[in-house]
Protein backbone atom coordinates (compact mmCIF):
# COMPACT_ATOMS: atom_id res chain seq x y z
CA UNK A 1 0.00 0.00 0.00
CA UNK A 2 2.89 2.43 0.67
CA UNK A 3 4.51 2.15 -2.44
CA UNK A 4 1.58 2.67 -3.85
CA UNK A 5 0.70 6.18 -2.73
CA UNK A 6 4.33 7.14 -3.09
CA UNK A 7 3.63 6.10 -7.08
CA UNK A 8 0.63 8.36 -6.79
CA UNK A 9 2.12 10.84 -4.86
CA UNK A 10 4.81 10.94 -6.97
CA UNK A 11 2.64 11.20 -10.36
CA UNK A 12 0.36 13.78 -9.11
CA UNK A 13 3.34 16.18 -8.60
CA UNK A 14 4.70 15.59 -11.77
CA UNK A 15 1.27 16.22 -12.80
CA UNK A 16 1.58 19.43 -11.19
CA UNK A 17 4.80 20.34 -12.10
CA UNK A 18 3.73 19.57 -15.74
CA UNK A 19 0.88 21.46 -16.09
CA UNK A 20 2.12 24.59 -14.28
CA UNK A 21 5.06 24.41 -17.08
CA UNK A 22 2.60 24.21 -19.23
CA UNK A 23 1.21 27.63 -18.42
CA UNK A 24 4.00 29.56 -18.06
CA UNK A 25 5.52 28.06 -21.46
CA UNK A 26 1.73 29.31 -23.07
CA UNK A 27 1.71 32.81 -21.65
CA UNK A 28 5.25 33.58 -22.37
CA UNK A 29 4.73 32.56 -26.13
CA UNK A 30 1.42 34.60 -26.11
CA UNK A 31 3.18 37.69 -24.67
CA UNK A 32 4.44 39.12 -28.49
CA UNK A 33 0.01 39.03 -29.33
CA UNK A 34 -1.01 41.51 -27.15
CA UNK A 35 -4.66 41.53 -28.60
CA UNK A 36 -4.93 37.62 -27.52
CA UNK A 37 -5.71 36.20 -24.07
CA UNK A 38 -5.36 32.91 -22.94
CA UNK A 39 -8.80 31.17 -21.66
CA UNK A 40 -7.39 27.98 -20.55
CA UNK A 41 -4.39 26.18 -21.53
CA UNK A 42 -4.68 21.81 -20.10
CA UNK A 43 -1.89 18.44 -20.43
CA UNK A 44 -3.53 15.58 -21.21
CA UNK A 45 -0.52 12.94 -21.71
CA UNK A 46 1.38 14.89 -25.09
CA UNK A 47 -2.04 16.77 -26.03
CA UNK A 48 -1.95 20.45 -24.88
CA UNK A 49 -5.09 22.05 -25.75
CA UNK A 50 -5.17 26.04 -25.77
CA UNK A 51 -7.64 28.20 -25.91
CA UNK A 52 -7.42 32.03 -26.92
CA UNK A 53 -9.01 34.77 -27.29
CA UNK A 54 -8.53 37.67 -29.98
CA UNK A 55 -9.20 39.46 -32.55
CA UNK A 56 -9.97 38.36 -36.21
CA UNK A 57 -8.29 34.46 -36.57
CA UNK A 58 -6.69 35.48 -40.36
CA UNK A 59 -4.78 38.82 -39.16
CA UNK A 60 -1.41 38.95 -39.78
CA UNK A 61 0.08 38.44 -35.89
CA UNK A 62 -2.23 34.83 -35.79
CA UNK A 63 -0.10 32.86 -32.90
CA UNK A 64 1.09 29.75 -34.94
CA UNK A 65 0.60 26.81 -33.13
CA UNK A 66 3.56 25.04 -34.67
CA UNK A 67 5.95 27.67 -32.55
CA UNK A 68 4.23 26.73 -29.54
CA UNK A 69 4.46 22.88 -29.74
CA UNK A 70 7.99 23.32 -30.30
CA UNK A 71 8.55 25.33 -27.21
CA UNK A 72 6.35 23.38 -25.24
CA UNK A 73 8.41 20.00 -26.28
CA UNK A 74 11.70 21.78 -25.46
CA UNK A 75 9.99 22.36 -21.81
CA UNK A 76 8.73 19.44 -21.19
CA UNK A 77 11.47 17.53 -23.07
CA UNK A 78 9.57 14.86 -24.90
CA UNK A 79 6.98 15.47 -28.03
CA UNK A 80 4.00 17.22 -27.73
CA UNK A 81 0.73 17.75 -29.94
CA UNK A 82 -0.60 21.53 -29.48
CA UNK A 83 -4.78 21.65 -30.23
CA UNK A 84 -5.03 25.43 -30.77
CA UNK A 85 -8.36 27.07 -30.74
CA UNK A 86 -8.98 31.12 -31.25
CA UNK A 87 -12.21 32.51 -30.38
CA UNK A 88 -12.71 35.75 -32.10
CA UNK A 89 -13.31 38.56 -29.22
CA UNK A 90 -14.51 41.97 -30.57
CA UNK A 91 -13.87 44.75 -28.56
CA UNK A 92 -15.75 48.23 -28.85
CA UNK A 93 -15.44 51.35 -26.28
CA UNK A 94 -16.93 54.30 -26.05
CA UNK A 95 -17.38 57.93 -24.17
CA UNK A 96 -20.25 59.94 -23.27
């Protein structure tokens, strides 16, 4: 039984650690789209699915999911598979 919960002990901080790397490694790469937010960002074995928001998905500054995957392999140093999904935000202000 003790060895065991040390395995699960054990996996649930790498768990942790994982998905926290996972975070950081997604809002640094976002940083350079200032119009995009993330919504969530989730590990599931080597899936990472993202979520954004932002404005208009075929603009010019589109975050490329390719760059990410690669960073997020590098950080987690194995292969990963980046599911990238944009939802389109539109933003209006006004005075009065």
């Amino acid at each position: 039984v003790s060895i065991g919960l040390l395995v699960n002990g054990t996996s649930i901080a790498t768990d942790a650690f994982e998905q926290n790397t996972v975070s950081r490694t997604v809002n640094e790469w976002i940083e350079p789209f200032g119009d995009h937010t993330v919504i969530d960002s989730t590990l599931d074995a080597d899936v990472v699915e993202v979520v954004l928001a932002g404005p208009d998905a075929d603009g010019p500054d589109l975050p490329d999911a390719a760059e990410l995957a690669e960073q997020l392999s590098d950080a987690l140093d194995r292969d990963v598979t980046v599911d990238l999904r944009i939802r389109l935000e539109i933003r209006q202000t006004s005075g009065g």
